[in-house]
Protein backbone atom coordinates (compact mmCIF):
# COMPACT_ATOMS: atom_id res chain seq x y z
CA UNK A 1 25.10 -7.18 14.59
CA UNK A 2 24.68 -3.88 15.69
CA UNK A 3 24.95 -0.27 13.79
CA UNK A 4 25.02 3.30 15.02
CA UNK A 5 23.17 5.89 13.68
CA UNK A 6 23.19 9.63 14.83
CA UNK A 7 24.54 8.35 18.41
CA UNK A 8 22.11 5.74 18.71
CA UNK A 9 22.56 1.62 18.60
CA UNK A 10 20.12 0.04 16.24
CA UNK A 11 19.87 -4.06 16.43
CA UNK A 12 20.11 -5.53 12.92
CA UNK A 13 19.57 -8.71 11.79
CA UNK A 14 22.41 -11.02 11.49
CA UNK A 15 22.39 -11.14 7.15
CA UNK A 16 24.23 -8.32 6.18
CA UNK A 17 21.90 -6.32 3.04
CA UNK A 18 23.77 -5.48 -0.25
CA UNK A 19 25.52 -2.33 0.65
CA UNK A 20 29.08 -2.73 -0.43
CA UNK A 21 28.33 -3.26 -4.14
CA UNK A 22 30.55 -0.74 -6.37
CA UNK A 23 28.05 2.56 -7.46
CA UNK A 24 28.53 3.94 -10.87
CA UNK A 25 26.75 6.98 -11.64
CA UNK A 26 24.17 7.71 -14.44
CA UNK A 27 25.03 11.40 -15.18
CA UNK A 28 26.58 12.54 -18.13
CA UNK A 29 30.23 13.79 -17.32
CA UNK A 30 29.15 17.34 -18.26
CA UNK A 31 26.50 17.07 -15.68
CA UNK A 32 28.63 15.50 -12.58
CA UNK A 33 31.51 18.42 -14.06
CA UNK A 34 27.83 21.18 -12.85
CA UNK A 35 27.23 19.46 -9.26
CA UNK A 36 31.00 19.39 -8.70
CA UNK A 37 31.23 23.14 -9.48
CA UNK A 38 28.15 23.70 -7.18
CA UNK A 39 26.57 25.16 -10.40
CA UNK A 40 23.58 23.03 -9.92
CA UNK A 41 20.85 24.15 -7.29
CA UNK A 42 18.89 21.75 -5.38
CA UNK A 43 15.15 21.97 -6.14
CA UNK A 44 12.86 20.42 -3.26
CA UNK A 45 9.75 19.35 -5.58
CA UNK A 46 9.94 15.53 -7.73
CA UNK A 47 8.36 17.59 -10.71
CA UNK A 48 10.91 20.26 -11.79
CA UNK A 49 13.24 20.37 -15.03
CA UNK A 50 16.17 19.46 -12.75
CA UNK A 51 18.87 17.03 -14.26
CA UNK A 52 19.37 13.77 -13.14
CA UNK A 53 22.56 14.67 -11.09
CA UNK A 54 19.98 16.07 -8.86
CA UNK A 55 18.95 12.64 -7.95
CA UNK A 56 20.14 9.32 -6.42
CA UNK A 57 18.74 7.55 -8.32
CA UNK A 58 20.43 4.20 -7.79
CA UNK A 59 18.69 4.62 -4.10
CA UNK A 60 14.97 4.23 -3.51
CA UNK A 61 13.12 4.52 -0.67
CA UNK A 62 9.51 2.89 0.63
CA UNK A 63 7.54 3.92 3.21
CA UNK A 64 4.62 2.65 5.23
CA UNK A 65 2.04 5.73 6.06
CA UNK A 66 0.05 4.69 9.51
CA UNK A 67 2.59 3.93 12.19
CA UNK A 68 5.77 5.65 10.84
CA UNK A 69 4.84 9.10 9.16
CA UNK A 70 1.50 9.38 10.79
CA UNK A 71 -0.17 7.57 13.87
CA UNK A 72 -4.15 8.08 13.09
CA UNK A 73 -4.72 12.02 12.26
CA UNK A 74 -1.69 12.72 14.26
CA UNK A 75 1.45 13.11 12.32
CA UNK A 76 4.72 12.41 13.88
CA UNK A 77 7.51 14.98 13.31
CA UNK A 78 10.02 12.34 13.19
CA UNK A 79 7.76 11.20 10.01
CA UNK A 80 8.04 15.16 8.80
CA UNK A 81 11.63 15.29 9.25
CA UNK A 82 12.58 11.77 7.46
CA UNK A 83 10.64 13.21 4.25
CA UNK A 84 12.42 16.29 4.24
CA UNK A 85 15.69 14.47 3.91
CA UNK A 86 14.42 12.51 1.38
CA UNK A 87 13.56 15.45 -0.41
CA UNK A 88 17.21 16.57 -0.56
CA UNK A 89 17.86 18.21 2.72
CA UNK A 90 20.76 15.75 3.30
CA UNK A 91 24.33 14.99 3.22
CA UNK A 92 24.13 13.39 -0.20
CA UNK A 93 22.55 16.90 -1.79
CA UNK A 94 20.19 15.00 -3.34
CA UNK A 95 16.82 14.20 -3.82
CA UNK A 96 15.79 10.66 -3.11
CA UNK A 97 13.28 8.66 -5.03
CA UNK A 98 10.22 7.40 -2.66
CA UNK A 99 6.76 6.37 -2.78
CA UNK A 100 4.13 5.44 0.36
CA UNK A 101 3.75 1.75 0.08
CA UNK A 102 0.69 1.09 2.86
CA UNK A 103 -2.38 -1.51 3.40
CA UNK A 104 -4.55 1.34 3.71
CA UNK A 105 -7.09 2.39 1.21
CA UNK A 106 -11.21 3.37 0.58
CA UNK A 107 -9.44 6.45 -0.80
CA UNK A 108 -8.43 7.56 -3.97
CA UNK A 109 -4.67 8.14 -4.37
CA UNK A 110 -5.09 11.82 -5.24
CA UNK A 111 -7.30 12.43 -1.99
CA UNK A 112 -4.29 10.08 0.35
CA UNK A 113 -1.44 12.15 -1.53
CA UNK A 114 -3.47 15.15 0.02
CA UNK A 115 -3.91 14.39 3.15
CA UNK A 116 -0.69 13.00 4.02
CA UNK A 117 1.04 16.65 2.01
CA UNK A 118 -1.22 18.76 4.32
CA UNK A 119 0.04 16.76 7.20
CA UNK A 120 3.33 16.49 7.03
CA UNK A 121 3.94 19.88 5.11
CA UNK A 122 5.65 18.06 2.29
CA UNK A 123 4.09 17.63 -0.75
CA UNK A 124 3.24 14.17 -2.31
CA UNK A 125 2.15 13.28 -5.38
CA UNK A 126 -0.36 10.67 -6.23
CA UNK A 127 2.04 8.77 -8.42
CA UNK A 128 3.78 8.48 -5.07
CA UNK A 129 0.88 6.63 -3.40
CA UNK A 130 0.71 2.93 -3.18
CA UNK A 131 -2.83 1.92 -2.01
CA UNK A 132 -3.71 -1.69 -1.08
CA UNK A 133 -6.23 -2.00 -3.95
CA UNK A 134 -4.14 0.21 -6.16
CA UNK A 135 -2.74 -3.04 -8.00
CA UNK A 136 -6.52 -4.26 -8.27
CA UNK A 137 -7.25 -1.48 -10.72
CA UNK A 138 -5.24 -4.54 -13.38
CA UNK A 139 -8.25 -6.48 -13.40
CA UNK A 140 -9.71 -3.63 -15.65
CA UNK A 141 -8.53 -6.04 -18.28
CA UNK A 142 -10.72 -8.90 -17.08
CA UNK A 143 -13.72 -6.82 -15.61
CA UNK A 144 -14.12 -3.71 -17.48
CA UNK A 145 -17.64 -4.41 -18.19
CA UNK A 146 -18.51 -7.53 -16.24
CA UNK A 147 -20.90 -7.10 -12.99
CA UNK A 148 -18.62 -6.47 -9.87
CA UNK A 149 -19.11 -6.40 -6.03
CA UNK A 150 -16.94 -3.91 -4.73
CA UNK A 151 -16.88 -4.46 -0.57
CA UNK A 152 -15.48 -1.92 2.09
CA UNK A 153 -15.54 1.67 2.37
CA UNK A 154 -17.94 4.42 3.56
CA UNK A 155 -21.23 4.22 1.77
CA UNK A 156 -20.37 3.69 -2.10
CA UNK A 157 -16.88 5.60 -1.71
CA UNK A 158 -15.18 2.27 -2.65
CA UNK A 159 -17.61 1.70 -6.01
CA UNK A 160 -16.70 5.12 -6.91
CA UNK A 161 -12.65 4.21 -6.90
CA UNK A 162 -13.60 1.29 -8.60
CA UNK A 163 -15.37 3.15 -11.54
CA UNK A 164 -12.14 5.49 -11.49
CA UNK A 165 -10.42 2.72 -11.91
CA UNK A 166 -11.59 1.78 -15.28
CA UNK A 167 -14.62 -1.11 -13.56
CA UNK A 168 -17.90 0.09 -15.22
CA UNK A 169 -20.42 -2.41 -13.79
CA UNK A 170 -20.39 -1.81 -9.70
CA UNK A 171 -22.36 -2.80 -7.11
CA UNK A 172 -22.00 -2.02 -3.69
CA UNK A 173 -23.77 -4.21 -0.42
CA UNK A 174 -25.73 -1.44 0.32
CA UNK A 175 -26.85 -1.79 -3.13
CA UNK A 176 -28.28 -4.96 -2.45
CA UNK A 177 -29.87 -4.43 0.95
CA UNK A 178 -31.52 -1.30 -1.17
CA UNK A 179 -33.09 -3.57 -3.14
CA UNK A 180 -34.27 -6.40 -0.80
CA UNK A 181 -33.86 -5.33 2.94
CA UNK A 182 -34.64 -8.07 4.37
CA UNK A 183 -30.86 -9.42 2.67
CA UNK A 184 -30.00 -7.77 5.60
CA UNK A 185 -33.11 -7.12 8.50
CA UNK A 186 -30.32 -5.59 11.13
CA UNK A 187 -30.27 -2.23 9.84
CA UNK A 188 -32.24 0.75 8.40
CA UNK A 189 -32.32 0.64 4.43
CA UNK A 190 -30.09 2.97 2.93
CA UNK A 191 -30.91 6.13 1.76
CA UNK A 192 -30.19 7.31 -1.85
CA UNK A 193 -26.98 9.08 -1.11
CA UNK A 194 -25.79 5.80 0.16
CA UNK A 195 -25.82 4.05 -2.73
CA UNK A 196 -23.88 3.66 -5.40
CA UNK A 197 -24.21 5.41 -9.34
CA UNK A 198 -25.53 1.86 -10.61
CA UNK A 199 -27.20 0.47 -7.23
CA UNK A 200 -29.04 4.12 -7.24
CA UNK A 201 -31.15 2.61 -10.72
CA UNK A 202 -32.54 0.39 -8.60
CA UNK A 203 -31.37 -3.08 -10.27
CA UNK A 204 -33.17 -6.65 -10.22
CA UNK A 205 -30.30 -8.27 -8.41
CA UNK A 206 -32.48 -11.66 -8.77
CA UNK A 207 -31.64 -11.49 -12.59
CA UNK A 208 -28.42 -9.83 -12.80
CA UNK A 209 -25.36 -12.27 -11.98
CA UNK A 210 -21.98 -11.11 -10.40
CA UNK A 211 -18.75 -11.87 -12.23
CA UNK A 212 -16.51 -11.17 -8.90
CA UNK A 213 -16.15 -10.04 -5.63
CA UNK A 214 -13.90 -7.71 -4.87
CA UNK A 215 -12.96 -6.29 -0.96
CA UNK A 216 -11.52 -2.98 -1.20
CA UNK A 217 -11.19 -1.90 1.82
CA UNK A 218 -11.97 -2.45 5.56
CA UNK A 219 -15.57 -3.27 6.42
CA UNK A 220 -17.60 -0.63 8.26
CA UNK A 221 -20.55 -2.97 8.65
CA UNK A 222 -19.32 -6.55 9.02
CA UNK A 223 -22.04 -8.65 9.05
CA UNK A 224 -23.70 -7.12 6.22
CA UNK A 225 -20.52 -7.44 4.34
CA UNK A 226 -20.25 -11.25 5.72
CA UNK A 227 -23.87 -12.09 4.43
CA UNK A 228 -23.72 -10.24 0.86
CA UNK A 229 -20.48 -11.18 0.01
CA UNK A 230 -21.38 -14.87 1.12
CA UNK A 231 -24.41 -14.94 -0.97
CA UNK A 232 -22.76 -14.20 -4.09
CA UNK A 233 -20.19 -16.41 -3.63
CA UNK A 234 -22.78 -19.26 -2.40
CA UNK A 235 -25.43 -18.85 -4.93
CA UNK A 236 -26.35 -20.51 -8.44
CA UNK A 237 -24.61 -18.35 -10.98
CA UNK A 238 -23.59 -16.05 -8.53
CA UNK A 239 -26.95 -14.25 -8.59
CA UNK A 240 -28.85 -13.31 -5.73
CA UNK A 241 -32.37 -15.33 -4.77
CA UNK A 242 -30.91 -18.27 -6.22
CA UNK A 243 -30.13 -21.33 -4.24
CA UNK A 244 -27.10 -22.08 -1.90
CA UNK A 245 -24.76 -24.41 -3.79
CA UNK A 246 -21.40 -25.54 -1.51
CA UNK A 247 -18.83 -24.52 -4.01
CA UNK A 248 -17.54 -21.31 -5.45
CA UNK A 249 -19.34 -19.74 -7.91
CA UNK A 250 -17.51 -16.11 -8.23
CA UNK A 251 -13.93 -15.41 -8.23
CA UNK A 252 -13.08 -13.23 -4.77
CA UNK A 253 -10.12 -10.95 -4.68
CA UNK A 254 -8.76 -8.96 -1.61
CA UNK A 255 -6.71 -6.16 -0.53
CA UNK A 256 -5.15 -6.17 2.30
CA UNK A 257 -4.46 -9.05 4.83
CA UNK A 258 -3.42 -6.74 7.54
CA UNK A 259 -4.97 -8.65 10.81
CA UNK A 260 -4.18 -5.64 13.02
CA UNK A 261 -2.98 -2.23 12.72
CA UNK A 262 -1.81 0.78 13.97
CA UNK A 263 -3.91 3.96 14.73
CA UNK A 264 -3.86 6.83 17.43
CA UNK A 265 -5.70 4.02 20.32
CA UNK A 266 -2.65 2.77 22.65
CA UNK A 267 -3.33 -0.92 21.24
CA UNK A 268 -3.62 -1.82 17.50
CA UNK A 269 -6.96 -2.15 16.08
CA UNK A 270 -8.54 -4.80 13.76
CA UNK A 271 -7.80 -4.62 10.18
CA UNK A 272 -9.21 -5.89 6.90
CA UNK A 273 -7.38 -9.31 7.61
CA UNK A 274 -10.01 -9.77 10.57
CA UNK A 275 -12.85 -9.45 7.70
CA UNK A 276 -11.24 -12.11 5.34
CA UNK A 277 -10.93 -14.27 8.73
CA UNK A 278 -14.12 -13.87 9.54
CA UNK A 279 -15.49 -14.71 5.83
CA UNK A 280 -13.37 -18.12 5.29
CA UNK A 281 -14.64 -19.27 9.11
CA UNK A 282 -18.51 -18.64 7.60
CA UNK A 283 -17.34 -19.94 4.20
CA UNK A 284 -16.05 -23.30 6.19
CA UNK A 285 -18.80 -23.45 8.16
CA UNK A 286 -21.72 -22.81 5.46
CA UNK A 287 -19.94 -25.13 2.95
CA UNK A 288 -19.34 -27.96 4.99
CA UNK A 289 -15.19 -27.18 4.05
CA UNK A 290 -15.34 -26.17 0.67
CA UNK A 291 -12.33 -24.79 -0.68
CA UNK A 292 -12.46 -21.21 -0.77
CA UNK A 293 -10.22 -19.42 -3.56
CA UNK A 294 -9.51 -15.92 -3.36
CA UNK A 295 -6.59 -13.58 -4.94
CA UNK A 296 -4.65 -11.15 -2.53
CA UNK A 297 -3.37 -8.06 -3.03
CA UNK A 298 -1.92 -5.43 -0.50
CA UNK A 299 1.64 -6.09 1.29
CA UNK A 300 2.96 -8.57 1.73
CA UNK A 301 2.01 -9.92 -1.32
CA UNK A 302 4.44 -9.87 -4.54
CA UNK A 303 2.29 -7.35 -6.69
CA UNK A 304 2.21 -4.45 -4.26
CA UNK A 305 6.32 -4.47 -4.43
CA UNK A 306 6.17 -5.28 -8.80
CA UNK A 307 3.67 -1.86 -8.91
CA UNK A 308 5.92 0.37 -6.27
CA UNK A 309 9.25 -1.00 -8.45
CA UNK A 310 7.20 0.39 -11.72
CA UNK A 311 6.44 3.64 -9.97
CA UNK A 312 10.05 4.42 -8.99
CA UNK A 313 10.74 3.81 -12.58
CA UNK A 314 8.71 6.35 -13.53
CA UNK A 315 10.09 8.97 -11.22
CA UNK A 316 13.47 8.00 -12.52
CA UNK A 317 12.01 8.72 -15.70
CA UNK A 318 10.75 11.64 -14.88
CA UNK A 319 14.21 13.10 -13.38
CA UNK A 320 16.21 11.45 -15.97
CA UNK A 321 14.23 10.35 -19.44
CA UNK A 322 17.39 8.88 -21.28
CA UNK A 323 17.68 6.57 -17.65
CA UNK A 324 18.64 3.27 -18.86
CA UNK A 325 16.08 1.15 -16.75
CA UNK A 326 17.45 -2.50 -17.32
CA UNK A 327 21.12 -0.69 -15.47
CA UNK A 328 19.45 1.46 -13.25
CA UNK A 329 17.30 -2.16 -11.88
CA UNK A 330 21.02 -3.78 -11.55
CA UNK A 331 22.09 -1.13 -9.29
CA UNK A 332 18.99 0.23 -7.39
CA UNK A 333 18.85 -0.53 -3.69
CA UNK A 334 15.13 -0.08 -2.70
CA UNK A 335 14.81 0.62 0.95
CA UNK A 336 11.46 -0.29 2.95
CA UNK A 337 10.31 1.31 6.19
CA UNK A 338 7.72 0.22 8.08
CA UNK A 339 6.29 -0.83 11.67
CA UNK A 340 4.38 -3.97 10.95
CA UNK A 341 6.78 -7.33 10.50
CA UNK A 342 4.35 -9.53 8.72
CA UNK A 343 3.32 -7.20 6.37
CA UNK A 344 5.92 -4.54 5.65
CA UNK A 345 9.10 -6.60 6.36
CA UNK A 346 8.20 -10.26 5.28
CA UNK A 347 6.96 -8.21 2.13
CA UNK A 348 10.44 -6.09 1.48
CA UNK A 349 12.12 -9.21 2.43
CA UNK A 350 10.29 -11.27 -0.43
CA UNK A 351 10.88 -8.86 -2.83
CA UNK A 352 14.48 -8.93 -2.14
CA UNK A 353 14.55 -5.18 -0.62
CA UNK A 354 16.46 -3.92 2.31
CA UNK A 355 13.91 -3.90 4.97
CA UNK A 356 14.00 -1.62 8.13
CA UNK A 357 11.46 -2.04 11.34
CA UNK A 358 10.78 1.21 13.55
CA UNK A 359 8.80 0.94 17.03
CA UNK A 360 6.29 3.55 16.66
CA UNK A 361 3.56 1.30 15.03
CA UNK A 362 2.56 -2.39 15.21
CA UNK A 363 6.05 -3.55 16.61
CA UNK A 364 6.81 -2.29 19.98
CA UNK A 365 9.63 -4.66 20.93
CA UNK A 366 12.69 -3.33 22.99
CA UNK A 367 15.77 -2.03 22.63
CA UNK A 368 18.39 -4.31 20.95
CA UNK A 369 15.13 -6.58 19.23
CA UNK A 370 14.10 -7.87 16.27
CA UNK A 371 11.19 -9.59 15.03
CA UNK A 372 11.38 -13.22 15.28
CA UNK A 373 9.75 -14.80 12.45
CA UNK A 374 10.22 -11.86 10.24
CA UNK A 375 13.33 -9.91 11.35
CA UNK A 376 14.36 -6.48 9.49
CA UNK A 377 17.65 -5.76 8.23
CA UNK A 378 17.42 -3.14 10.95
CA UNK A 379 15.36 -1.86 13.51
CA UNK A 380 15.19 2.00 14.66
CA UNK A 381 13.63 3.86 17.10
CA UNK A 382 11.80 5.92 14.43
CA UNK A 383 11.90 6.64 10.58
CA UNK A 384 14.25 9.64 11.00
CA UNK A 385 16.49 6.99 11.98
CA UNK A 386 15.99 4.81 9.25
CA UNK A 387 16.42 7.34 6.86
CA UNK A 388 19.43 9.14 8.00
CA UNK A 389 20.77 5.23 8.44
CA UNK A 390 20.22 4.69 4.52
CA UNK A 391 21.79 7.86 3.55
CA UNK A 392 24.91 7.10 5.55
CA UNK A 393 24.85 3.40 4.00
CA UNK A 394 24.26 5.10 0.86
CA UNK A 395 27.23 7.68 1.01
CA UNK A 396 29.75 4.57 0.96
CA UNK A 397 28.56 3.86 -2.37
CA UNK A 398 29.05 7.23 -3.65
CA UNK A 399 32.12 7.51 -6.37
């Protein structure tokens, strides 16, 4: 099936998404009698006093970062543009609930909200940020106090998110190599400033047993990485010095599956899902074929989608307080853009979203294309296209 937006044929899949189901508004009749009288101004920023008429609420929109807003440092104005009519520079006259949903991470949310305001000229908040290991920060519950290895990063930038995050007991594999460099003979020990606040004490790792392993982000020294995190999850009681047993003896949790990825380079690049390959092939190969259990988060796993869902709530909130949630969840339509099918679309699709592919990332197919094993409700050209596509769909709903 095809669809037109702004002039320009965009292949959809064959399924048609939900968008002829009946829209009933959540303003107060005293409200919609304002924004019919034009009495109402639109404000551009998600944090005003503005009344919930300002808002369409019943739509939502998700958006991957690298390879639709931004490719590497570079952001694209198409990207600039789309969040400018989400912000209310549209034909509904309204604001437009969104949030980044993206693999990436080794960042805080504040410092990503940041960078992706000053390069797009649009600001975004960090409620608005979805990190991959922004879900992870749950396990605060388990591992508050308990002994972690935090992976990934730049020098200890990871164990510092991690302590942010409410996990008081970090340790970093620099930490480790710090302690006993021959863990790791293939580079220079790090210096103090590489370290992080606990592996900076200078702790016996020989007597002081890991409760998990957790892999933030993407490796910037993969063999290290490979051999620490190995050892831990290899060794008797998960403590360091102690011998190689072929079974599991630390949980592992990871962030982001992403094999590949999209950056400024003309070809896409390896991502974190490269690292967990590599570690299960050295797990399987070490262990004879021990199983090898591990916990995912990032896209397109079920949690990222259950923690964006709870953050559009909260903007609804925000816009709206008296916003009935369990009616506002039977009407939203949550919209997902992104440029990488088994991540971003097999992830909106699981979640029961309305998934749209662009070609500026990960996917480059042609004109007229869709992804075969996970195919998008549509595909665009761009995410200006995608959005101005949802706010047409989203006009039909309009009473």
């Amino acid at each position: 099936m095809l669809a037109t937006v702004s002039g320009r044929r965009i292949a959809a899949a064959t399924a048609q998404p939900r968008f002829l189901r009946r829209h009933l508004h959540l303003c107060t009749p005293a409200a919609q009698e304002k924004l019919q009288a034009g009495e109402q101004d639109m404000r551009m920023s998600a944090g005003d006093n503005s009344s919930a008429c300002d808002w369409q609420l019943q739509t939502a929109v998700a958006l991957d970062i690298d390879g639709v807003l931004v490719r590497g440092k570079r952001a694209l104005d198409e990207g600039r543009r789309a969040l400018q009519l989400l912000s209310g520079n549209n034909r509904l006259r309204r604001r437009i609930p969104f949030v980044l949903l993206t693999n990436g991470g080794g960042v805080s949310e504040a410092d990503k909200a940041s960078d992706i305001s000053r390069l797009l000229g649009v600001e975004i908040r960090p409620e608005q940020v979805v990190l991959a290991h922004s879900p992870m920060r749950a396990l605060t519950s388990k591992y508050a106090q308990k002994h972690v290895l935090v992976v990934g990063g730049k020098q200890s930038r990871c164990a510092d998110i991690a302590q942010a995050y409410g996990f008081g007991n970090v340790s970093t594999p620099n930490d480790v190599v710090a302690w006993n460099p021959s863990a790791w003979p293939f580079m220079q020990p790090p210096t103090a400033d590489q370290l992080s606040a606990q592996g900076a004490k200078r702790r016996d790792y020989a007597n002081d047993p890991f409760h998990a392993v957790m892999v933030f982000h993407d490796s910037f020294d993969f063999g290290r990485d490979l051999q620490v995190a190995t050892d831990v999850l290899r060794s008797a009681n998960a403590t360091l010095g102690s011998e190689f047993v072929n079974r599991q003896t630390a949980p592992l949790y990871m962030s982001n599956s992403d094999l590949i990825f999209s950056n400024d380079y003309p070809r896409p690049r390896f991502g974190q899902g490269a690292y967990h390959v590599c570690l299960r092939a050295m797990w399987d190969a070490l262990t004879g074929g021990a199983p090898l259990k591990y916990t995912l988060f990032g896209k397109p796993n079920k949690v990222q989608y259950q923690y964006a869902e709870h953050l559009l709530d909260q903007i609804a909130l925000a816009a709206a307080p008296d916003t009935d949630l369990a009616q506002l969840h039977a009407r939203r339509r949550i919209f997902a853009i992104g440029d990488n099918p088994a991540a971003d679309i097999a992830g909106a699709n699981g979640a029961g979203w309305t998934s749209v592919l662009v070609r500026t990332g990960v996917f480059d197919g042609s004109s007229g294309t869709n992804d075969a094993t996970h195919p998008a409700h549509l595909v665009t050209d761009h995410v200006e296209d995608a959005v101005n596509w949802i706010i047409e769909a989203e006009l039909s709903r309009r009473i």
